[in-house]
Structure formats: structure tokens, C-alpha cells
N, C-alpha and C. Protein backbone atom coordinates (compact mmCIF):
# COMPACT_ATOMS: atom_id res chain seq x y z
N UNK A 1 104.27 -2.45 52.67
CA UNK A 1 103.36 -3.54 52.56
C UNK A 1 103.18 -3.87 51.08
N UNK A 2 103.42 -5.41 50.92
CA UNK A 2 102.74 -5.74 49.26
C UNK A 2 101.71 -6.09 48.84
N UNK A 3 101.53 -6.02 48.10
CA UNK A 3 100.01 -6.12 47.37
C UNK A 3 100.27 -7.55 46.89
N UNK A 4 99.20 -8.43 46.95
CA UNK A 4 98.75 -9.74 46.59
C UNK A 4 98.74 -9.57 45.14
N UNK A 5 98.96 -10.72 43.97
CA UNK A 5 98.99 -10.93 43.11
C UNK A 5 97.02 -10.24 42.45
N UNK A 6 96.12 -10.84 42.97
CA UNK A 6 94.86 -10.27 43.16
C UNK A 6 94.77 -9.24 43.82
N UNK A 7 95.31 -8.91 44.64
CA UNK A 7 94.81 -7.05 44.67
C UNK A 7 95.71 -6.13 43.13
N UNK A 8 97.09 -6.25 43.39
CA UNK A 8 97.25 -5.83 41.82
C UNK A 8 96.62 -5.94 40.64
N UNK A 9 95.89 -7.07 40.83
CA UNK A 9 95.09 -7.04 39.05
C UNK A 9 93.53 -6.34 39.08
N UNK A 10 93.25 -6.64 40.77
CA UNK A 10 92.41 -5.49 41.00
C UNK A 10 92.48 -4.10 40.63
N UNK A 11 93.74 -3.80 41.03
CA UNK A 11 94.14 -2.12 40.94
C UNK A 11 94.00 -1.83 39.56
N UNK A 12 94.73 -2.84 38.83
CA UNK A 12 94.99 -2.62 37.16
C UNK A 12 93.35 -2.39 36.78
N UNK A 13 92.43 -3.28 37.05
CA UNK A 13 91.42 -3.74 35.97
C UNK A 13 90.93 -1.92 36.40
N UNK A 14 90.50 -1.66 38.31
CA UNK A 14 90.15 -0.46 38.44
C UNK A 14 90.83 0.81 37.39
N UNK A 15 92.06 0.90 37.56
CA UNK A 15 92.50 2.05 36.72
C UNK A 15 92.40 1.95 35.82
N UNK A 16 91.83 0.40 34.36
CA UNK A 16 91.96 0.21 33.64
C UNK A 16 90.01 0.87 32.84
N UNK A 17 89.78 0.92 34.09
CA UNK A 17 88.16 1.36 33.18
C UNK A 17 87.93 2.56 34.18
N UNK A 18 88.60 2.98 34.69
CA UNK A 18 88.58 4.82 34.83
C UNK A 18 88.96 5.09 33.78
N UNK A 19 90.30 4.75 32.94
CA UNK A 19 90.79 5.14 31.79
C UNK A 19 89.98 4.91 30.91
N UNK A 20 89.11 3.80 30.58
CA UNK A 20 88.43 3.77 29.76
C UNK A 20 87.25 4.33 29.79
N UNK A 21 86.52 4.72 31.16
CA UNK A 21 85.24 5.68 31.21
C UNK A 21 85.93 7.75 30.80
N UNK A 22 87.53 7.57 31.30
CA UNK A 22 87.83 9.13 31.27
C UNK A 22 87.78 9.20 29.09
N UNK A 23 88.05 8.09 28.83
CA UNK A 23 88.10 8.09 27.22
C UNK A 23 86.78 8.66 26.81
N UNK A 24 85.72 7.91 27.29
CA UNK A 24 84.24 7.75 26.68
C UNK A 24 83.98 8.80 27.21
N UNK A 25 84.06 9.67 28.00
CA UNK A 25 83.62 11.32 27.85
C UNK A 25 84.73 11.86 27.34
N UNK A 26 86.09 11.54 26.93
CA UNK A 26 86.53 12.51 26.24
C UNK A 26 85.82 12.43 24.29
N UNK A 27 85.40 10.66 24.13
CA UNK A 27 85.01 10.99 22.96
C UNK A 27 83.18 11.58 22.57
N UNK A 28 82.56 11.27 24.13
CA UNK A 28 80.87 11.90 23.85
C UNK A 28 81.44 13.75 24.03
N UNK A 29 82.81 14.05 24.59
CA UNK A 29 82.77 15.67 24.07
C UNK A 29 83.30 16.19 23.17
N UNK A 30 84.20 14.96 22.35
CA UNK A 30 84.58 15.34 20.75
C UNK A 30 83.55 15.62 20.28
N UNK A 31 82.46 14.50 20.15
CA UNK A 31 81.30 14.82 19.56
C UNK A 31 80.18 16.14 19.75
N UNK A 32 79.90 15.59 21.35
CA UNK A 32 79.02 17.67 21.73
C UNK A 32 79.91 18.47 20.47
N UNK A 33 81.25 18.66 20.30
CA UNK A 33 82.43 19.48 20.50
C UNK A 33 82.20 19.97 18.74
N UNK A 34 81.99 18.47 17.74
CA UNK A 34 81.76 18.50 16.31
C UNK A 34 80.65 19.00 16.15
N UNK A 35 79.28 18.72 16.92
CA UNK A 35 78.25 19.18 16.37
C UNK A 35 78.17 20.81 17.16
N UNK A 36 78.74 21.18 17.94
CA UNK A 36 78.88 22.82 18.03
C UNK A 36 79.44 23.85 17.43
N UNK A 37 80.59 23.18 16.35
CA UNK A 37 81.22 23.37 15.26
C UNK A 37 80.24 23.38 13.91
N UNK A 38 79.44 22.62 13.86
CA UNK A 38 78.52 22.73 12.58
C UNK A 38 77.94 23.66 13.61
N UNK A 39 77.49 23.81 14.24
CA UNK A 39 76.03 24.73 14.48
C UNK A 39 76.55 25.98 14.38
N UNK A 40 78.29 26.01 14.28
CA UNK A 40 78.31 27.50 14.15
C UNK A 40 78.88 27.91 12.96
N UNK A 41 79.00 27.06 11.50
CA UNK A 41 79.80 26.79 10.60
C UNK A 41 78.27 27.78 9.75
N UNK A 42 78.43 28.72 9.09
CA UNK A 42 77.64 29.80 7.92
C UNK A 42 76.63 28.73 7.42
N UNK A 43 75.64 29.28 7.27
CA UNK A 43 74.41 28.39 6.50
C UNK A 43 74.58 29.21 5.16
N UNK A 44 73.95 28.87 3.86
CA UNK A 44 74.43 29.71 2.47
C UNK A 44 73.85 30.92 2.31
N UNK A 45 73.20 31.62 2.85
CA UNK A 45 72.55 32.85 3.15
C UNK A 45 73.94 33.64 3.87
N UNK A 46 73.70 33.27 5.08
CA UNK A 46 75.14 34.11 6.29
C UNK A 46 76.46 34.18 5.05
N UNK A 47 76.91 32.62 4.81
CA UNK A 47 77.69 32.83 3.52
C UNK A 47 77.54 33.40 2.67
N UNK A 48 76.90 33.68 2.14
CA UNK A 48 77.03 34.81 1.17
C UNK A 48 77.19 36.00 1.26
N UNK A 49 76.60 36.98 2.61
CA UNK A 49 76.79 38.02 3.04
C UNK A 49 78.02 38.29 3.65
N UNK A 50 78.63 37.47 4.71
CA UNK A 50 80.04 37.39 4.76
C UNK A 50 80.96 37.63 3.62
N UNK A 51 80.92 37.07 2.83
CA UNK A 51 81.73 36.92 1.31
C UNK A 51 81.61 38.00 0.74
N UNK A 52 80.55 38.99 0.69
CA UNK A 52 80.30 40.07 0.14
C UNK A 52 79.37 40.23 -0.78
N UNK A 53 78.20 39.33 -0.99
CA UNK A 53 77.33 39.39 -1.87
C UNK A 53 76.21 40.07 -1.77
N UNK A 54 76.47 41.53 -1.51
CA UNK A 54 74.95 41.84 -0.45
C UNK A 54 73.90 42.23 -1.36
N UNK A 55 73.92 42.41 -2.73
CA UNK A 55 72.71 42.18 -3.58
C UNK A 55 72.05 40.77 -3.85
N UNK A 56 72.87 40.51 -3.70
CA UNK A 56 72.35 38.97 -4.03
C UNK A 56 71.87 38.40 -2.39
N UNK A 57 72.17 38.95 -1.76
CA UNK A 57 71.53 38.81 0.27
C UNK A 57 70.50 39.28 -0.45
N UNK A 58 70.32 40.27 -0.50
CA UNK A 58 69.38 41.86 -0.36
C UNK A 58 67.91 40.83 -1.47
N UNK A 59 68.38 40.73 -2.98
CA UNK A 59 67.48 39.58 -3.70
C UNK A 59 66.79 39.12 -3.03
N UNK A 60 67.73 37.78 -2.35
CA UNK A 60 67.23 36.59 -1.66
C UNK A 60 66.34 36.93 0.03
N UNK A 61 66.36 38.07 0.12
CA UNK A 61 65.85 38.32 1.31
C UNK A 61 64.02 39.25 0.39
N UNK A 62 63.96 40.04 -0.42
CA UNK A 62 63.02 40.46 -0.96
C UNK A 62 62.11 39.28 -1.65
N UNK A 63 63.46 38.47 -2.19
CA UNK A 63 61.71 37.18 -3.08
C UNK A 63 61.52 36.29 -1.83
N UNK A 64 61.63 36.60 -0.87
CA UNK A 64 61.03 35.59 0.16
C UNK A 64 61.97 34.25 0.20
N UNK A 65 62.93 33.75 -0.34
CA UNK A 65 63.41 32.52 -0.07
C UNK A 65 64.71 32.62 0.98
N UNK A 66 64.76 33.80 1.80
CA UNK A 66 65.50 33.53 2.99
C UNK A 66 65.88 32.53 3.60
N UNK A 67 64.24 31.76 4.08
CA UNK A 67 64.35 30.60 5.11
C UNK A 67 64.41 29.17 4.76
N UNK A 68 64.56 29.36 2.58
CA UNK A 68 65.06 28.13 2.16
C UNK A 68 66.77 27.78 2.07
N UNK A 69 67.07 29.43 1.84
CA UNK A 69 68.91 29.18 1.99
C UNK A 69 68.80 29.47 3.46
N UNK A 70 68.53 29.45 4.23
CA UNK A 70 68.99 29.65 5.70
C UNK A 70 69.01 28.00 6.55
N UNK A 71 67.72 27.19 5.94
CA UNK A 71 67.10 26.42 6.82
C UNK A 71 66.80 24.89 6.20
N UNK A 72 66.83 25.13 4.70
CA UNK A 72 66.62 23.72 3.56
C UNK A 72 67.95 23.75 2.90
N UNK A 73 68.28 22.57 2.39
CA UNK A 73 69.47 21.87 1.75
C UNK A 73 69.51 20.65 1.83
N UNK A 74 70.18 20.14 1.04
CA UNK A 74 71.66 20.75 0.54
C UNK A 74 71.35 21.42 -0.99
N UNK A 75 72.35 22.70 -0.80
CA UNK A 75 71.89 23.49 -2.20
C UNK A 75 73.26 23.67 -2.50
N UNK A 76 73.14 23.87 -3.73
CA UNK A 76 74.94 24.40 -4.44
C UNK A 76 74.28 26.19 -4.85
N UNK A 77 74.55 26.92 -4.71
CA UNK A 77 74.26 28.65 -4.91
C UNK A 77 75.84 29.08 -5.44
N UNK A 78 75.08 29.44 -6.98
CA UNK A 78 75.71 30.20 -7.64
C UNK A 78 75.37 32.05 -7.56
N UNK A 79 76.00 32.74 -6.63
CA UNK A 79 75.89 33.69 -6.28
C UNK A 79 76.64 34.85 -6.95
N UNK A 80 75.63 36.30 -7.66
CA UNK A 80 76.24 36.74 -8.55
C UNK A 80 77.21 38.12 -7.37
N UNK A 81 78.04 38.33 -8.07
CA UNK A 81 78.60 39.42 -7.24
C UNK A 81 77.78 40.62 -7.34
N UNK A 82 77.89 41.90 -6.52
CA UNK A 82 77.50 42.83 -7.00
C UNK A 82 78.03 43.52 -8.44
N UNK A 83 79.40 43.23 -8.98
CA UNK A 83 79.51 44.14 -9.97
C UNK A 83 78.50 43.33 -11.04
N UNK A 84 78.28 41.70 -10.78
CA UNK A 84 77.08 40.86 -11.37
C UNK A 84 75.85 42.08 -11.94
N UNK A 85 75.62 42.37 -10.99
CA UNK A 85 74.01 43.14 -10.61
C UNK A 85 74.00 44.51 -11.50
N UNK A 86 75.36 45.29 -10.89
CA UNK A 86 75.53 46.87 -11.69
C UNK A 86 75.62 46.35 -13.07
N UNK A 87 75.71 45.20 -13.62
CA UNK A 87 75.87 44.97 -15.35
C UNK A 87 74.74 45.51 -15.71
N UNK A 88 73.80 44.97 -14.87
CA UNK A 88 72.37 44.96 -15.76
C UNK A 88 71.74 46.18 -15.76
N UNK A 89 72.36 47.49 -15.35
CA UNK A 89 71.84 48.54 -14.84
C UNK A 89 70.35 48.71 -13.84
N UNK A 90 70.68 50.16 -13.55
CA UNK A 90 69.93 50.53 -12.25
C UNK A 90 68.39 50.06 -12.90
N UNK A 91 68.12 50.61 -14.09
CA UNK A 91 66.83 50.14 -14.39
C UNK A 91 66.33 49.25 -14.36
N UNK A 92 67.16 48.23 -15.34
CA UNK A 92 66.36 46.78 -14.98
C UNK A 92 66.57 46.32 -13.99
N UNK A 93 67.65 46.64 -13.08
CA UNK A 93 67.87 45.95 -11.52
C UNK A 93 66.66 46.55 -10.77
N UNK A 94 66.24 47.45 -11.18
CA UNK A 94 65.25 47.94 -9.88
C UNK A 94 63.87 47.07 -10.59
N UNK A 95 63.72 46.89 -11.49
CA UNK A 95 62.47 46.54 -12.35
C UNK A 95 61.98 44.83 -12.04
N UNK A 96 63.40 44.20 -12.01
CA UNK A 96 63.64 43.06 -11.27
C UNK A 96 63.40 42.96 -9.77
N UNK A 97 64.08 43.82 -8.84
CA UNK A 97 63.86 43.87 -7.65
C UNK A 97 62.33 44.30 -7.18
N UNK A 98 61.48 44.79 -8.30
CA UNK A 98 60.13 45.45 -7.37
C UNK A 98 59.35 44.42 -8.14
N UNK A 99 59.89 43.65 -8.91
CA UNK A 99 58.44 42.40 -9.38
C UNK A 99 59.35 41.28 -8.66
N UNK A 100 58.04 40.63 -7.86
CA UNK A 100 58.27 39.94 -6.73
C UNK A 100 58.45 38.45 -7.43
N UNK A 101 57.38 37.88 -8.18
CA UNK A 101 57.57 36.98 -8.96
C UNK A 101 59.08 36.58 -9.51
N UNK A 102 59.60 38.02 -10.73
CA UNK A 102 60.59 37.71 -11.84
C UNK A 102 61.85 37.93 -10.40
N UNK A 103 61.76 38.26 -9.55
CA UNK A 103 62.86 38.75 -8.69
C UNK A 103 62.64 37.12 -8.03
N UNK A 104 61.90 36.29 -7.45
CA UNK A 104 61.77 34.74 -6.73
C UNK A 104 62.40 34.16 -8.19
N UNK A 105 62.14 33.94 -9.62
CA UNK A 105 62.18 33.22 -10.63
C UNK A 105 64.14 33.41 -10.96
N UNK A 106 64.26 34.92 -10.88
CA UNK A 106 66.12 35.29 -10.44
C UNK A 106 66.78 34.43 -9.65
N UNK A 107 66.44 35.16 -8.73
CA UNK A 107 67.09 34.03 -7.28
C UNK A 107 67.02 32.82 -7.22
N UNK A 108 65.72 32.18 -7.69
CA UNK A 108 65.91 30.43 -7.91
C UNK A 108 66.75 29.89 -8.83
N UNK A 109 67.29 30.86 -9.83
CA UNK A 109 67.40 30.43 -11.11
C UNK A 109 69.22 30.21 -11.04
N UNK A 110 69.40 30.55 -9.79
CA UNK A 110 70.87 30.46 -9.05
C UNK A 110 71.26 29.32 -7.85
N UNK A 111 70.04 28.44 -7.25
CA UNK A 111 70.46 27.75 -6.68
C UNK A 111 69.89 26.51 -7.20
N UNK A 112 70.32 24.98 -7.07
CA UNK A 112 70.49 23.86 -7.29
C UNK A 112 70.61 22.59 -6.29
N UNK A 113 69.80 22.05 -5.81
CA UNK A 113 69.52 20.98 -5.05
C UNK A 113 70.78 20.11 -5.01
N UNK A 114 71.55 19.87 -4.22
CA UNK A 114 72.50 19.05 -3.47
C UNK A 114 73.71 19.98 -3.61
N UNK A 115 75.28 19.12 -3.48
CA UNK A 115 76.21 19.81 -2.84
C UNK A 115 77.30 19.60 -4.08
N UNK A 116 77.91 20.21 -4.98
CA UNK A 116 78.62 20.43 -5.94
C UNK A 116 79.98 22.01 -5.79
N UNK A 117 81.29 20.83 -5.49
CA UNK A 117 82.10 21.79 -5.01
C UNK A 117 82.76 22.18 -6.79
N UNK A 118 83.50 22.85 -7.05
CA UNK A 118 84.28 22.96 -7.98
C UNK A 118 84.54 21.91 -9.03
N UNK A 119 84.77 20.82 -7.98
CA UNK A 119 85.74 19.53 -8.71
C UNK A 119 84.58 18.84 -9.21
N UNK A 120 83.67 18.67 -8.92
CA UNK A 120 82.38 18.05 -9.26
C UNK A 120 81.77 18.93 -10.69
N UNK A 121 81.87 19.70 -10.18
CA UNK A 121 81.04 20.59 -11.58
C UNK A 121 81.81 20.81 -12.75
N UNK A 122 83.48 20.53 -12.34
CA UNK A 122 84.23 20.46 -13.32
C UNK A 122 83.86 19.06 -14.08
N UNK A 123 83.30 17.95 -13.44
CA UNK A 123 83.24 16.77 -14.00
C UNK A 123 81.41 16.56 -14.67
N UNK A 124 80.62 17.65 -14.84
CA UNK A 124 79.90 17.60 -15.31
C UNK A 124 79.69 18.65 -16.41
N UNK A 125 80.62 18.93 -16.97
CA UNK A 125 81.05 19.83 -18.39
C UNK A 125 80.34 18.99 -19.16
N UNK A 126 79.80 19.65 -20.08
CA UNK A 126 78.45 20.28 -21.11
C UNK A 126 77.13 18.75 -20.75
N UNK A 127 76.84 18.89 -19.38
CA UNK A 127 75.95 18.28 -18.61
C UNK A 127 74.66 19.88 -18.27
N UNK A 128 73.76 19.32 -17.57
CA UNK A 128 72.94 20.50 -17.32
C UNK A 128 72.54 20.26 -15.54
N UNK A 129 72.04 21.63 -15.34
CA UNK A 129 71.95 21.61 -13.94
C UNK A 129 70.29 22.07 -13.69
N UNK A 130 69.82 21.32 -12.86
CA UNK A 130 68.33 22.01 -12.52
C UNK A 130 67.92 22.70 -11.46
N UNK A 131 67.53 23.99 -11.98
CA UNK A 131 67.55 25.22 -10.76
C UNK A 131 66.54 24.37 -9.97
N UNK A 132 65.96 25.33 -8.38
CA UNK A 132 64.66 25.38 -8.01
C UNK A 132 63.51 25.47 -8.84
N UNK A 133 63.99 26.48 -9.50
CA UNK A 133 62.45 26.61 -10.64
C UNK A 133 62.09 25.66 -11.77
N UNK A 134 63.12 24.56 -11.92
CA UNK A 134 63.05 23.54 -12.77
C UNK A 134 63.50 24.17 -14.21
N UNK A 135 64.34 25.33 -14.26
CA UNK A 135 65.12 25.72 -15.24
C UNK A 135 66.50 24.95 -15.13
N UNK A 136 66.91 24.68 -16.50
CA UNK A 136 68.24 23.76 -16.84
C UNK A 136 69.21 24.93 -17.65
N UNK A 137 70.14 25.06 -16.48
CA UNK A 137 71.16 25.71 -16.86
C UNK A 137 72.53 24.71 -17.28
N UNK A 138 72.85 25.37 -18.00
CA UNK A 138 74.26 24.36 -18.84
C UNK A 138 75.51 24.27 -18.16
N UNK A 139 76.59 23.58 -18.15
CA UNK A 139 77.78 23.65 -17.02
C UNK A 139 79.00 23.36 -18.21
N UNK A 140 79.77 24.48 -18.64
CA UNK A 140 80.74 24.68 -19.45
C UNK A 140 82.02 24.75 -18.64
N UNK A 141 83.19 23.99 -19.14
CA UNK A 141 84.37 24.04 -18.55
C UNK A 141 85.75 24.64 -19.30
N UNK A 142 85.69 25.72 -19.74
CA UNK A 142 86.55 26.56 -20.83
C UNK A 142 87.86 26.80 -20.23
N UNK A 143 88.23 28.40 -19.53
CA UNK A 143 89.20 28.54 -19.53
C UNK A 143 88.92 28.54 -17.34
N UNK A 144 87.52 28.39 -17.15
CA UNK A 144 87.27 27.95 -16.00
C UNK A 144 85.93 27.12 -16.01
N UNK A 145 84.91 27.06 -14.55
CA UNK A 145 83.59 26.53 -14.47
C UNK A 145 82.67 27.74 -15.62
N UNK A 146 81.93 27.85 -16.23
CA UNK A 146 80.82 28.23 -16.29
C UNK A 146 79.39 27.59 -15.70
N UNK A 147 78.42 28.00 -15.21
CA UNK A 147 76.86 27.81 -15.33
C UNK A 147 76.14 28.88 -16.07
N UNK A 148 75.27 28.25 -16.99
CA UNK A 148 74.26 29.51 -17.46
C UNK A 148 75.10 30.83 -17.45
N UNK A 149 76.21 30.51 -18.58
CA UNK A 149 77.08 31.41 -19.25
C UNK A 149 77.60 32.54 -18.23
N UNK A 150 77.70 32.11 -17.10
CA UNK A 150 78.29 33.12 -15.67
C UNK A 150 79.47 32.11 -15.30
N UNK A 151 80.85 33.12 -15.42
CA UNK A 151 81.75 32.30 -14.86
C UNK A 151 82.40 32.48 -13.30
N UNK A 152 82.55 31.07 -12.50
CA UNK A 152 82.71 31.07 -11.81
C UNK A 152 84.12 31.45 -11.08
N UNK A 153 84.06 32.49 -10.29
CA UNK A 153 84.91 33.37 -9.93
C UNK A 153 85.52 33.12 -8.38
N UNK A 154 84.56 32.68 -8.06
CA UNK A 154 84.97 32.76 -5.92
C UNK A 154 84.45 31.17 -5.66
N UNK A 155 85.44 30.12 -6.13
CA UNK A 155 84.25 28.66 -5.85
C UNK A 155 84.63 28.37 -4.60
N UNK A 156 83.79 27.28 -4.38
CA UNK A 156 84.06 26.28 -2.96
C UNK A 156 84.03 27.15 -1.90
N UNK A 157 83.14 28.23 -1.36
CA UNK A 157 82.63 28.61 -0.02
C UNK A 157 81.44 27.76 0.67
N UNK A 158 82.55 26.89 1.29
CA UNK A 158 81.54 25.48 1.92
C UNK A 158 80.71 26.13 3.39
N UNK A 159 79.60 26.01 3.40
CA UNK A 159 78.20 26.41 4.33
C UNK A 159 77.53 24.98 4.99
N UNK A 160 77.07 25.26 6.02
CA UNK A 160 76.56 24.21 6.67
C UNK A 160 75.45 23.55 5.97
N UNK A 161 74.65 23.87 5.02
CA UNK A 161 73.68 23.53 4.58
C UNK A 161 74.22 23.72 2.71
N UNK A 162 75.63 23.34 2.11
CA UNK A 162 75.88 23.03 0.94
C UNK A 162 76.95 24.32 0.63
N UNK A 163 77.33 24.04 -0.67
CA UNK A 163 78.59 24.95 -0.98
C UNK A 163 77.58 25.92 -2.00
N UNK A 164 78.48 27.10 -1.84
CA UNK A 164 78.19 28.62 -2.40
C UNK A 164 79.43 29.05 -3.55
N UNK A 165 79.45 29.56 -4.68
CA UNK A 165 79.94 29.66 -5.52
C UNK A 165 79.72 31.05 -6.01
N UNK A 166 81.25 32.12 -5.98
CA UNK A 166 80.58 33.42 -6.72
C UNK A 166 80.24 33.45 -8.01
N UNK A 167 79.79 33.52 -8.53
CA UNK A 167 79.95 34.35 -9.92
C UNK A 167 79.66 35.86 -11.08
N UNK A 168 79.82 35.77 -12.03
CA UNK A 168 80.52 37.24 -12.73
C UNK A 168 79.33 37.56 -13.34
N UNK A 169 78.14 36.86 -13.27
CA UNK A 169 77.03 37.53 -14.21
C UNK A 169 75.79 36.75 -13.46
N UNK A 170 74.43 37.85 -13.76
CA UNK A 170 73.18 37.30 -13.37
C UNK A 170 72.76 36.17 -14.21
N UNK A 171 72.34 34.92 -13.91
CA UNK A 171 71.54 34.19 -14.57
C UNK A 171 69.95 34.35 -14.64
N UNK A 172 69.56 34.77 -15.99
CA UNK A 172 68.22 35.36 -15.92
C UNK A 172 67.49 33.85 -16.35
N UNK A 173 66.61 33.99 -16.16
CA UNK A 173 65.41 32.73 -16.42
C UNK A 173 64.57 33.03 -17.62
N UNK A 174 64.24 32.46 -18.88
CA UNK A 174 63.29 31.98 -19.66
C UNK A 174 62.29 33.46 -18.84
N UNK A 175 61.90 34.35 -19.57
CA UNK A 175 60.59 35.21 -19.45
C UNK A 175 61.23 36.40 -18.15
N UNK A 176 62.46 36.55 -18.10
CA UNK A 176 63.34 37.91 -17.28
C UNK A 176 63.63 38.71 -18.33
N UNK A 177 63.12 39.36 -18.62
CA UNK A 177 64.12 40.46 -19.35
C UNK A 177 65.37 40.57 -18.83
């Protein structure tokens, strides 16, 4: 049996917006699909502990600003390594770690409001950067990045809430020993 000129264009238009409704949930589950991907992509806290920074976790978890790298951004975190930390010896590291204040004034004095990967900070050489604490650290481009005379060693660990950056030395703040 044949199909009428109008039942065929019937058939077409039908299969023609099944195809186009099977599209529109394949693209509302790209999307579910992207934003389940960020929700599971490191916030700069998780990043950093992953990476291996666990003094600088351990810091950021004692001065209380956990739930600003966990939960506020976009931040750029210049994160010191641990051999960062053993520079300064056990003494002043512990002296730092048990004053709650100079240990919050540390840790701020490492992160920076919005999102600055490598290539960016390369383009703001002998520009300045403003911590949380409203300290201005300097951004030198030598034989790599510097900030606040710590050179950057492990860059571009991109986090859901801004990029994380290792580096080779503590940045102390104006009134840290």
C-alpha cells in the first residue's frame, strides 16, 4: 500500500520533531552533564591538598578561612609548598601557627580576588597584586613568575572556584616576623 503525498509529509514532519525533541534532551543532558562536572571539579582548598600542600591545608584550616577557599571566589592562591614552611623553621612555624591573628594575616597574604592563570600574571610583571588583607604584593617575571619574592613553581592548578599556584617560599605580611 502507498502512502499519499500528505501522509508522507506527515510521517516526515512526525519523525522530524521526535528528532528534534530526542536532540533537546540530548542537549538539557549535556548540560545536567556540564554542571555535574563542575560540581565535581576541586574547589582551591580540596586543590591544594590533592597537590600536596598539606601545611598550607593545615594553615588555612587553623586561621579559620576554610569556608572562604572552599565556598567564596574567584581567588588566584599562591600556595607555599611544604619545603615553603620547613624554611622558616620549626620555631617560627609553630609561633605562626599558634597566633591565630599573624597565622589568618599568613594565609590571606597568599590569596587574591579573581582568576589569574600563569599567562596573565606573566602579563602583569612589575604590576602589584592585592591580597585579602589589602597587602600589595609585587609580580616579577625573571627567569619565571614571582609574587612577593616566592617563585612560582607548580602554576595553573585550575579549581572550581579560581586557579591555585605552588610556590617556593612563605609570603609574610608587613608585622610577621
Amino acid at each position: 500500500m502507498q502512502l499519499g503525498f500528505a501522509a508522507r509529509l506527515s510521517a516526515v514532519a512526525l519523525a522530524a520533531g521526535f528528532i528534534f525533541a530526542i536532540g533537546q534532551q540530548d542537549a538539557s543532558a549535556a548540560v545536567r552533564h556540564h554542571g555535574r562536572r563542575h560540581a565535581h571539579e576541586k574547589n582551591v582548598l580540596q586543590a591544594a591538598n590533592a597537590a600536596g600542600f598539606h601545611t598550607f591545608v593545615k594553615a588555612v584550616n587553623a586561621s579559620g578561612m576554610a569556608g572562604v577557599l572552599s565556598h567564596g571566589g574567584p581567588y588566584t592562591v599562591f600556595a607555599p609548598d611544604d619545603a615553603a614552611f620547613n624554611k622558616l623553621g620549626k620555631s617560627e612555624l609553630d609561633d605562626i601557627m599558634n597566633d591565630k591573628k599573624a597565622l589568618h594575616a599568613v594565609v590571606a597574604n597568599h590569596i587574591v580576588r579573581g582568576k589569574y592563570d600563569a599567562a596573565e600574571l606573566q602579563g602583569k610583571d612589575d604590576r602589584w597584586l592585592t591580597t585579602l588583607d589589602g597587602e600589595h604584593v609585587p609580580v616579577k617575571v625573571k627567569s619565571g613568575v614571582e609574587v612577593g619574592g616566592a617563585l612560582v613553581t607548580k602554576p595553573d592548578i585550575k579549581t572550581s572556584n579560581g586557579w591555585l599556584h605552588g610556590v617556593d617560599e612563605v609570603i609574610k605580611p608587613r608585622g610577621v616576623r
